[in-house]
Every structure is written in structure tokens, then in C-alpha cells.
Protein backbone atom coordinates (compact mmCIF):
# COMPACT_ATOMS: atom_id res chain seq x y z
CA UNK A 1 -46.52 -37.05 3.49
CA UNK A 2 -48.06 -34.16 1.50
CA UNK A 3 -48.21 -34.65 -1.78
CA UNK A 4 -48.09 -31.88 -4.70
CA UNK A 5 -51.72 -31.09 -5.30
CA UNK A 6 -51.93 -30.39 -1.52
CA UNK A 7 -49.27 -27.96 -1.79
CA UNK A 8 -50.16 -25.99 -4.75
CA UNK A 9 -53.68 -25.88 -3.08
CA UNK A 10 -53.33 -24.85 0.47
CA UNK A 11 -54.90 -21.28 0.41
CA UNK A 12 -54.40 -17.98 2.34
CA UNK A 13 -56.56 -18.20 5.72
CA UNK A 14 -56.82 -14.96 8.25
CA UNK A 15 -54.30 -17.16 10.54
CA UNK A 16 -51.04 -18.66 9.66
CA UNK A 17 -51.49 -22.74 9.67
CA UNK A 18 -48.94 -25.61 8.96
CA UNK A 19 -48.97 -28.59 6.84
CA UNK A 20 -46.59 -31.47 7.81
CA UNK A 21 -44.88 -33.48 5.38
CA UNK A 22 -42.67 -36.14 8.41
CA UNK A 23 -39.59 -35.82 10.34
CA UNK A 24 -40.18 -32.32 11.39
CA UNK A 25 -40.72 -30.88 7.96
CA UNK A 26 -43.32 -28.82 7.18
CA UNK A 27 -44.86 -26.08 5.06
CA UNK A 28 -46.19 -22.94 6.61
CA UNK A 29 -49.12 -20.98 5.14
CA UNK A 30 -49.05 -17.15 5.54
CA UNK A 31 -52.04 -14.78 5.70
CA UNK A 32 -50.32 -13.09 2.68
CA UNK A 33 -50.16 -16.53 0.96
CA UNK A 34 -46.79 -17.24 0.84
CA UNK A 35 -45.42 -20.82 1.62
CA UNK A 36 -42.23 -21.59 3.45
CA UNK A 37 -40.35 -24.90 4.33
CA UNK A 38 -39.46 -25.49 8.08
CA UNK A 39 -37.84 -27.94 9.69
CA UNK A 40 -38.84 -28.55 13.28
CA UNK A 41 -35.69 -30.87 15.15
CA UNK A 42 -34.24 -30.69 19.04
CA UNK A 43 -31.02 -30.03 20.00
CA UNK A 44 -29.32 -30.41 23.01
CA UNK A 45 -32.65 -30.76 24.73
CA UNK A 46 -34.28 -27.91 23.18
CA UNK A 47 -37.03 -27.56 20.39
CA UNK A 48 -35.63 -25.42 17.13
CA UNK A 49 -36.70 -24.26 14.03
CA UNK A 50 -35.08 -23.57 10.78
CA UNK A 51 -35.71 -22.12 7.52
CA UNK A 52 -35.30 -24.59 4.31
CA UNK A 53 -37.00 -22.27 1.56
CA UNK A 54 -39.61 -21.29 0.02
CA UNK A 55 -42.34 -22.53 -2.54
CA UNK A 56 -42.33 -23.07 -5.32
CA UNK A 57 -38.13 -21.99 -5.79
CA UNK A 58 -37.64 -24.61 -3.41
CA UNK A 59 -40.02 -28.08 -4.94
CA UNK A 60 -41.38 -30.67 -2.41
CA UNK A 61 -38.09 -33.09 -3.16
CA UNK A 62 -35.25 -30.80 -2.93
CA UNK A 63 -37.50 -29.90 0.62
CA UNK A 64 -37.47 -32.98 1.41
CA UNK A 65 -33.49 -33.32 0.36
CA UNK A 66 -32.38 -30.40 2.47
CA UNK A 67 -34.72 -31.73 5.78
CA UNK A 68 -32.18 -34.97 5.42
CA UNK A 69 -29.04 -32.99 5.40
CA UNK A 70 -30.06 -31.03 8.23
CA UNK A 71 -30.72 -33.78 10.75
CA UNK A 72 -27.82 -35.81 9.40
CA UNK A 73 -26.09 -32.41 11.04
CA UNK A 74 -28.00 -33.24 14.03
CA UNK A 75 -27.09 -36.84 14.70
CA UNK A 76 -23.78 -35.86 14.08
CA UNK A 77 -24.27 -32.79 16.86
CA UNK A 78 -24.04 -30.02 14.64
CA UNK A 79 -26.36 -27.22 15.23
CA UNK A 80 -27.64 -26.37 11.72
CA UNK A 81 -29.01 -23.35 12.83
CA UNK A 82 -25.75 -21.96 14.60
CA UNK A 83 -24.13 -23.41 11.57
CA UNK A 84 -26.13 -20.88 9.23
CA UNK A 85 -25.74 -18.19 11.90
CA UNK A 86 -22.05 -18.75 11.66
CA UNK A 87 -21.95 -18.93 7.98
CA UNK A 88 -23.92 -15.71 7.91
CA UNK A 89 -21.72 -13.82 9.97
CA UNK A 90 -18.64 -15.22 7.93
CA UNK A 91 -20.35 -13.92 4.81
CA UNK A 92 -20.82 -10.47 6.12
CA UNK A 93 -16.94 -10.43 7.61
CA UNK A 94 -15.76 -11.02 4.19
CA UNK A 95 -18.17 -8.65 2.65
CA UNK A 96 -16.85 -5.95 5.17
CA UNK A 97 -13.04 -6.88 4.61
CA UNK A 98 -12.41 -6.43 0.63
CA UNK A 99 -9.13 -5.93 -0.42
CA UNK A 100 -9.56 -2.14 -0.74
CA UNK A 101 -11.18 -1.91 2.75
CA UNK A 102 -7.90 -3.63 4.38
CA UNK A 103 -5.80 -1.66 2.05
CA UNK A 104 -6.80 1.40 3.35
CA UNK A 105 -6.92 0.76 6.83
CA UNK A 106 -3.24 -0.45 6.17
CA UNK A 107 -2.66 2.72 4.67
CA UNK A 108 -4.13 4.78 7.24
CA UNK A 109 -2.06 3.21 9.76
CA UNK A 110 1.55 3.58 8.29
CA UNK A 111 1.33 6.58 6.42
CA UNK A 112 1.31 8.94 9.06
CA UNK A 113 4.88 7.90 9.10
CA UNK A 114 5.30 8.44 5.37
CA UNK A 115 6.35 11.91 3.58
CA UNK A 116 4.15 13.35 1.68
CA UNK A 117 5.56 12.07 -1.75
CA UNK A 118 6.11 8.69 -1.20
CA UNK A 119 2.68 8.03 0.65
CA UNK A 120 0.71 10.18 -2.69
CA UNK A 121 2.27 7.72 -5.01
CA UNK A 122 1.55 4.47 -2.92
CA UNK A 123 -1.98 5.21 -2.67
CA UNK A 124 -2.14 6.12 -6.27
CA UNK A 125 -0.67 2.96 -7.44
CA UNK A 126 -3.50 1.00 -5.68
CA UNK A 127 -6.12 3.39 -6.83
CA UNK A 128 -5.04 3.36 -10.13
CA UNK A 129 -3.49 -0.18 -10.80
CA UNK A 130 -5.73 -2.63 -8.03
CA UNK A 131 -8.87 -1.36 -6.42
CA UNK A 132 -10.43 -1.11 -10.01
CA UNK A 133 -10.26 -4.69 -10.28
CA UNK A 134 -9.53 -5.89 -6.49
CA UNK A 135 -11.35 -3.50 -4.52
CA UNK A 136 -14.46 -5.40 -4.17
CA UNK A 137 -12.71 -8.59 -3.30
CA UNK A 138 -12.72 -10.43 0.01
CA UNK A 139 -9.27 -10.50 0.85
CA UNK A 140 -9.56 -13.97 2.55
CA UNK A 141 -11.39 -15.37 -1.60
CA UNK A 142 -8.10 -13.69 -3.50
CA UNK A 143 -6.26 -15.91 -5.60
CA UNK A 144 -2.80 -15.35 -7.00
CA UNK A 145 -4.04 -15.68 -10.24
CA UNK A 146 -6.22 -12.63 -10.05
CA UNK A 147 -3.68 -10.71 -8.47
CA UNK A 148 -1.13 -11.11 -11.28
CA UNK A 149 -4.08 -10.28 -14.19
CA UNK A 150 -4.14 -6.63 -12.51
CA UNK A 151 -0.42 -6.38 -12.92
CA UNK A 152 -0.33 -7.74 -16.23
CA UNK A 153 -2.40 -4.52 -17.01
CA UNK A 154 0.15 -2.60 -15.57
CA UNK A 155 2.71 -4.58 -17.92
CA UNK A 156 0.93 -3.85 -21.18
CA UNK A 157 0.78 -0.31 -20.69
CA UNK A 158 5.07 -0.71 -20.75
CA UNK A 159 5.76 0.34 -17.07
CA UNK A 160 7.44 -2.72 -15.75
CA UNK A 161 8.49 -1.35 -12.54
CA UNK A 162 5.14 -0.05 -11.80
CA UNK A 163 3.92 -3.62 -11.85
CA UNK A 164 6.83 -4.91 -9.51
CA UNK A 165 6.26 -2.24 -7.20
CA UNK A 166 2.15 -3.08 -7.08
CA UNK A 167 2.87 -6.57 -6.02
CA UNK A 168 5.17 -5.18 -3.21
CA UNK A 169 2.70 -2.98 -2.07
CA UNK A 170 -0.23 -5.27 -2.25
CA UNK A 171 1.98 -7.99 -0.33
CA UNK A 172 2.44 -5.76 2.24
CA UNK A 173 -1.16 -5.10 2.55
CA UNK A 174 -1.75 -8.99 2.68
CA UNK A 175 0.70 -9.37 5.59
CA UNK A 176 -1.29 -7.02 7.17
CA UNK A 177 -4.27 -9.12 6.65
CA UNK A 178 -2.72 -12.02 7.83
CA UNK A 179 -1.50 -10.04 10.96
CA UNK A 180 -5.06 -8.86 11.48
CA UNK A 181 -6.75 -12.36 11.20
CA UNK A 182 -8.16 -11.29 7.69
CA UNK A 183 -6.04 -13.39 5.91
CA UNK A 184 -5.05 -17.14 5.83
CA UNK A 185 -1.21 -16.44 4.29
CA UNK A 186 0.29 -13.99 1.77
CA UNK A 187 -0.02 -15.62 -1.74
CA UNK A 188 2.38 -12.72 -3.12
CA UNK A 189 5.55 -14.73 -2.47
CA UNK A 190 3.76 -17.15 -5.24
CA UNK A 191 4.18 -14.32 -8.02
CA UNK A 192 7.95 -14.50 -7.68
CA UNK A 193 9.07 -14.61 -10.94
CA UNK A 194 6.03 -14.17 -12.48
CA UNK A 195 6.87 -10.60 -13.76
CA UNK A 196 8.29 -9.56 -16.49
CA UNK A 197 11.73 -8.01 -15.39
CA UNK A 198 12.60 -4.78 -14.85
CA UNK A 199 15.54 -3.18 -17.23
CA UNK A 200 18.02 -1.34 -13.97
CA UNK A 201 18.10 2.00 -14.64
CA UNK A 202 21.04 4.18 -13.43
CA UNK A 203 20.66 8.16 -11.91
CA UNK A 204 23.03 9.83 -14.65
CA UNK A 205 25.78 10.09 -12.40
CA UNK A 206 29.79 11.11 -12.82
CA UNK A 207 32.26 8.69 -11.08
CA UNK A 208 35.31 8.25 -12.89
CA UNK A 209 38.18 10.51 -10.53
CA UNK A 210 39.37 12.45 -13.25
CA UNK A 211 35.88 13.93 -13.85
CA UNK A 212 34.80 14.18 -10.93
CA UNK A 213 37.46 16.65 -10.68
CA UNK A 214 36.75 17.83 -13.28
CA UNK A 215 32.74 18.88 -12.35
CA UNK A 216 34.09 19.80 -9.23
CA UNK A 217 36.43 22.45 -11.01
CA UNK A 218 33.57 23.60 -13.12
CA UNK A 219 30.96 24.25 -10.21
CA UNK A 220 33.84 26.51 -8.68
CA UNK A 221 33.41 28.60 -11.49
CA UNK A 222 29.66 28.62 -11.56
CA UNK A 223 28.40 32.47 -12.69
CA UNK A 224 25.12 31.95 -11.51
CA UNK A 225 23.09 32.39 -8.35
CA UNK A 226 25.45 32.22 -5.49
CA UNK A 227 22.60 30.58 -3.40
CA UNK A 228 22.48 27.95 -6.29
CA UNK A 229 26.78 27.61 -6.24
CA UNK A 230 26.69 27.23 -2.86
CA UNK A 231 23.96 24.27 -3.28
CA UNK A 232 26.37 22.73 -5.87
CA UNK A 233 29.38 23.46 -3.86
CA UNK A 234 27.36 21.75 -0.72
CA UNK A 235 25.80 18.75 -2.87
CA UNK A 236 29.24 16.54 -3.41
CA UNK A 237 30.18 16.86 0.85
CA UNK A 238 27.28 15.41 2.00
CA UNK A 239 25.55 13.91 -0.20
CA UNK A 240 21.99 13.94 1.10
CA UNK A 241 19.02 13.71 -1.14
CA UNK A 242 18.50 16.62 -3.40
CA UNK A 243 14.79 17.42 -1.59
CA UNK A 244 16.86 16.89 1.69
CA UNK A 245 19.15 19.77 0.50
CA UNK A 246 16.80 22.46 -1.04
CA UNK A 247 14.88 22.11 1.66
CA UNK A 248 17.67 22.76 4.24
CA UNK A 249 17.20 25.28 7.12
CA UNK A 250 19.23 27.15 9.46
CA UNK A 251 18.22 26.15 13.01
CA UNK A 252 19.40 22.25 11.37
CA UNK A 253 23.15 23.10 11.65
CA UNK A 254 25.03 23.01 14.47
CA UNK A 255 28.38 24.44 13.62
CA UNK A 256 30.27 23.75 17.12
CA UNK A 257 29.36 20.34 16.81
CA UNK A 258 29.80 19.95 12.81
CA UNK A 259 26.53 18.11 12.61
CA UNK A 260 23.35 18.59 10.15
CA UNK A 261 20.52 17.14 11.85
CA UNK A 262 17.73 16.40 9.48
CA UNK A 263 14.38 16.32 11.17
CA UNK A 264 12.41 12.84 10.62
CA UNK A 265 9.47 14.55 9.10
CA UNK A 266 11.68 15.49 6.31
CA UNK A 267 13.61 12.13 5.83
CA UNK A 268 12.26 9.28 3.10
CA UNK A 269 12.57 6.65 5.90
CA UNK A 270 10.86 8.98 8.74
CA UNK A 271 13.63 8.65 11.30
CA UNK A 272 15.94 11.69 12.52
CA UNK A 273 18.69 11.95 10.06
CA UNK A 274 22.43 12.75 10.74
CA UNK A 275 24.80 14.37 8.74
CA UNK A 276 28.49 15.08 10.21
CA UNK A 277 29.44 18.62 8.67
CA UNK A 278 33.62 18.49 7.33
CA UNK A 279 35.45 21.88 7.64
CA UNK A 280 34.74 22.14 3.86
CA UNK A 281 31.24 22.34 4.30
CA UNK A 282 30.94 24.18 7.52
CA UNK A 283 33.07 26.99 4.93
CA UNK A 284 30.35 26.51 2.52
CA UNK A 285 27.36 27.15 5.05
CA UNK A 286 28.91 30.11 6.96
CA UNK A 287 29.93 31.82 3.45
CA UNK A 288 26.19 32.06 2.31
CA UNK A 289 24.58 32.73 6.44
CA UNK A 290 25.39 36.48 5.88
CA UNK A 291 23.24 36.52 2.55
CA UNK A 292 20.40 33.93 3.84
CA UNK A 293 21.24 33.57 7.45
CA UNK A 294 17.78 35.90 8.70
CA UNK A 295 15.80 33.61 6.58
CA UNK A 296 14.00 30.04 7.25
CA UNK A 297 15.56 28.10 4.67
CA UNK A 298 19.37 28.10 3.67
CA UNK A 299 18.56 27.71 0.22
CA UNK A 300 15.46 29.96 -0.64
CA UNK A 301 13.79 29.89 -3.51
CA UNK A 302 13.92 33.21 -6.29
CA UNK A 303 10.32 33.99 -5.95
CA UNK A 304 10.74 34.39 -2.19
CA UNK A 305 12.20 34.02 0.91
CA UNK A 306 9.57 31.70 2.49
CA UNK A 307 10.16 29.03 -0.08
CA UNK A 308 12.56 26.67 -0.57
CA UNK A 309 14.32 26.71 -4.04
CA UNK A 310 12.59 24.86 -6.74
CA UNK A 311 13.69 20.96 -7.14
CA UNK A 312 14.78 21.61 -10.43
CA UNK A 313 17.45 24.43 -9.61
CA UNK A 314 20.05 22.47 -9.19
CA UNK A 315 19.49 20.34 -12.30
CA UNK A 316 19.45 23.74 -14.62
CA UNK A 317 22.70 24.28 -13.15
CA UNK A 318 24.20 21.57 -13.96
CA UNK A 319 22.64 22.07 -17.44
CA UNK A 320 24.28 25.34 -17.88
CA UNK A 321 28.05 23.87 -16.38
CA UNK A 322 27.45 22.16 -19.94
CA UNK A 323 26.43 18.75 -17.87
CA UNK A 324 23.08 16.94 -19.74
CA UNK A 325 20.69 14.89 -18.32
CA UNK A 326 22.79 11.59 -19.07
CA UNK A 327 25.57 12.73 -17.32
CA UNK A 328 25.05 14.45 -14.33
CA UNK A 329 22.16 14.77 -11.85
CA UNK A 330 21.20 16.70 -8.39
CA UNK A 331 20.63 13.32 -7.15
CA UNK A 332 23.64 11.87 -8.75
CA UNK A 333 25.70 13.09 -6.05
CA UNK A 334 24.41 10.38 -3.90
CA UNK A 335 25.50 7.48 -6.20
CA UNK A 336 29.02 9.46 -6.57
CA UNK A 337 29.77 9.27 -3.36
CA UNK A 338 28.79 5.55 -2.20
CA UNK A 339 30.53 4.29 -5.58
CA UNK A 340 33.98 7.18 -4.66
CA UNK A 341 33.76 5.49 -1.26
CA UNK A 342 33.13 1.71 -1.75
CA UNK A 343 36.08 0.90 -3.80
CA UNK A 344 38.39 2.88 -1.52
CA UNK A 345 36.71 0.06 1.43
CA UNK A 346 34.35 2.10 3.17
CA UNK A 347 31.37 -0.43 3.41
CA UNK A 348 28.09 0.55 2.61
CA UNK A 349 25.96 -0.79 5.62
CA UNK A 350 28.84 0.72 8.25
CA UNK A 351 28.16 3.13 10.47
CA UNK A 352 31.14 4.68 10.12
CA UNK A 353 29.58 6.65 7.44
């Protein structure tokens, strides 16, 4: 067995050389001087060689220590070389899939799908809210715990529903994982509850029967831009979303058919959207095609006729009907109508409407 003198003494020669300790252990001299632990063994019938450090980081004992562990993984027929090879390559895996590198390939799947708006803000909340402290993470190492000490950031800066919708978005990125073989399970379902939670806020919308009467009246009498009254006068009969209505256009409508079809690159969900037309609104539409009819959109915008009018148009209408903020929205229409219509039966989830 060689003993410490003879290590700290074996020299440099112009050829590599070996000095055996036992058991297949040894320590290799380079012509650069430097001194490395092997371990000669067989397996499976075959003479192999592996690596167990190098000297002096790695002493004669702890040498001697790893040379035992090694062919203990031998008599129990475990390659330790394949072993480190796997280990390696498991290493370099996880190095490859961080949580930002699976996020984003998640992302670049889906979003295609997405409009514009609602993909911006998802990717923003990661960048913002998760990569900075995530990012670098295997995804296959993250605990739960980590996870919710990025969203507790979120909740100290006061935005609640920020936070809630991070963990959403960050479980659906783990499912993905999981899908993907990146991932063992999603550990979001274990911060349920662990929020703080979020005060339900309500679009400022009119629903008592008498009012809505009332703002009905009152957009009837609208003195402003008749492109703008007949978006008011439009809004309340089907009920769309407000983007979905400003940026309306004419070759949509089909008037012998009653029917607003709403292409799916314009729709929140990405699927074709449609909208049966009454007789009221057919009036509506075929009142203002004279004065926008030869344009692209049915409600252009003031500073020209290849743009759509502004998203706040309608809101500054409403404004000057005498409506504020806390009463009456362009998207408030929505909520009017599915509360109008639910407690006279019509269920929500029907397709009857």
C-alpha cells in the first residue's frame, strides 16, 4: 500500500507511470506533474477504468474510501462508470430544462393561439414576477416552498390577483413539464390556499330594470358621434366584448342570415365566434352602412378610416350620458345581459344563447 511520503514524492518523469496502492487503486503520475486516483475493476468480463480524484483535494484515505464504494457497486453489478455517465447526463438535462427554459417553450407553443393582449401580459407576469427568481431553476429540483416566496413578492407589492394568477400560470407550465417528462408531478395544487385572497371586484355595471331603461333612454338621445351612438345603441343587443365591438368590420355581418361571425383571431378564447343579429340590431348596422359601409371597419376611429375607434370611445360616452366610472362601463354590457337573462331562466352554460 503506498504510504504518504511516497505520494507527496513521486516526481514528474518524461512518461506517465503508475503507483498502486491494492484492489485496483492507483495513482497516476503525469509528465505535467499532476496526480490522479484511478480505480482499475472488470465488469461484465471487461477491464475498466474510473476516475476517483485528484491529489492532494482528494487525501490517500478518502482514495482509499471512494475505491470501496465503487467495487461494493460492482459486486452488487452496478457499473460505476455508466453510473457517473448517467448521473452526468442527468445533471446536464436539468441544467438544460430550468424553469424559464420550459416556460418558454410552453409559451411558444400555445401562444400562437393567444391574442395579442392576453399572451403580452402572460409572458410579462413570468418575466416580471418568476424568472427573476425561478428562471435558473431545474424544474424537476423546484419545491413548493420556493414557488410561493416569488408570489409572496407579488403579495407585498398589494396586487393580490397578480399573485393568484402567477401560480395559475406557472402550474400550467408544470403540467407541461410533467407532460414532457421534465417533471415528476405539479406541486402547484399544494399552494391551494396558501394565498392571500383576492377581494372580487365587479365591472361597474347597471342591472336593476328600471335603469336599465333608463340608460337605454339616455343613449337614444346621445348628441355625439353617430358612429359612437350607434356603438352604444349596438353594445346592449349583443353584448360582445367591447374590443370585439370597436373592432367590428363589415364583411363579419351577414344580414340575410342575421348572424355576426367573429373571426377566431379576434376572439379571447381563439375559436370562431357567433353572434345571432335581432331585427333591432340588423336596424342599427344598416342605419350607419351608408355613412361607414365603403370602409374596413364599422366603427372607425376619428383620426381615420383605417383604424378602428379608440377603446376608450365608448367609455367617454358614457361619461358624457352623465354615467361615471362606478356605474356604467363599455364592458358592463356583458355582465348586464347574463345577470337581465339569468334570473328570467336562461342558463348560462346553454347553448341556446
Amino acid at each position: 500500500m503506498l504510504t504518504r511520503v511516497q505520494v507527496e514524492n513521486a516526481k514528474a518523469k518524461e512518461k506517465a507511470y503508475r503507483l498502486f496502492d491494492g484492489r485496483g487503486l492507483y495513482l497516476e503520475v503525469s509528465p505535467s506533474g499532476g496526480r490522479y486516483w484511478r480505480l482499475k475493476y472488470r465488469f461484465a468480463g471487461k477491464e475498466k477504468r474510473i476516475s476517483l480524484g485528484v491529489y492532494p483535494e482528494v487525501g490517500i484515505k478518502e482514495a482509499r474510501d471512494r475505491c470501496d464504494e465503487a467495487r461494493r457497486k460492482v459486486a452488487a453489478r452496478i457499473d460505476p462508470s455508466e453510473q457517473r455517465k448517467a448521473e452526468k447526463l442527468i445533471t446536464v438535462q436539468k441544467a438544460a430544462n430550468t424553469f424559464e427554459a420550459v416556460a418558454r417553450e410552453w409559451f411558444a407553443l400555445h401562444s400562437p393561439r393567444w391574442v395579442a393582449s392576453h399572451s403580452d401580459k402572460l409572458i410579462r407576469r413570468l418575466e416580471n414576477y418568476i424568472f427573476p427568481w425561478l428562471g435558473t431553476r431545474p424544474i424537476a429540483d423546484l419545491k413548493p416552498v420556493e414557488l410561493l416566496a416569488a408570489l409572496r413578492r407579488i403579495e407585498t407589492k398589494g396586487v393580490n390577483e397578480t399573485a393568484h394568477r402567477a401560480l395559475q400560470v406557472c402550474g400550467r407550465v408544470m403540467r407541461y413539464a410533467v407532460a414532457t417528462g421534465r417533471a415528476d408531478r405539479d406541486f402547484t395544487r399544494d399552494l391551494a390556499g396558501a394565498l392571500a385572497p383576492v377581494k372580487e371586484r365587479h365591472l361597474a355595471s347597471i342591472t336593476e330594470p328600471t335603469q336599465v331603461a333608463a340608460l337605454l333612454r339616455a343613449i337614444d338621445s346621445y348628441n355625439g358621434s353617430f358612429v359612437t351612438k350607434c356603438a352604444l345603441r349596438l353594445a346592449p343587443l349583443v353584448f360582445v366584448r367591447p374590443g370585439e365591438l370597436r373592432m367590428a368590420e363589415w364583411t363579419e355581418f351577414d344580414f340575410e342570415k342575421q348572424e355576426w361571425r367573429i373571426p377566431a383571431a379576434r376572439t379571447k378564447m381563439r375559436a370562431l365566434h357567433l353572434v345571432p343579429l335581432s331585427k333591432q340590431a340588423v336596424a342599427v348596422l344598416q342605419e350607419l352602412q351608408p355613412l361607414t359601409g365603403d370602409q374596413r371597419f364599422v366603427f372607425p376611429g376619428e383620426r381615420g378610416r383605417d383604424r378602428a375607434m379608440s377603446n376608450n370611445t365608448v367609455n367617454a360616452a358614457l361619461r358624457r350620458l352623465g354615467y361615471s366610472r362606478t356605474e356604467m362601463t363599455g364592458h358592463g354590457f356583458r355582465s348586464m345581459a347574463s345577470t337581465l337573462l339569468n334570473e328570467q331562466g336562461w342558463n348560462a352554460y346553454s347553448a341556446s344563447w
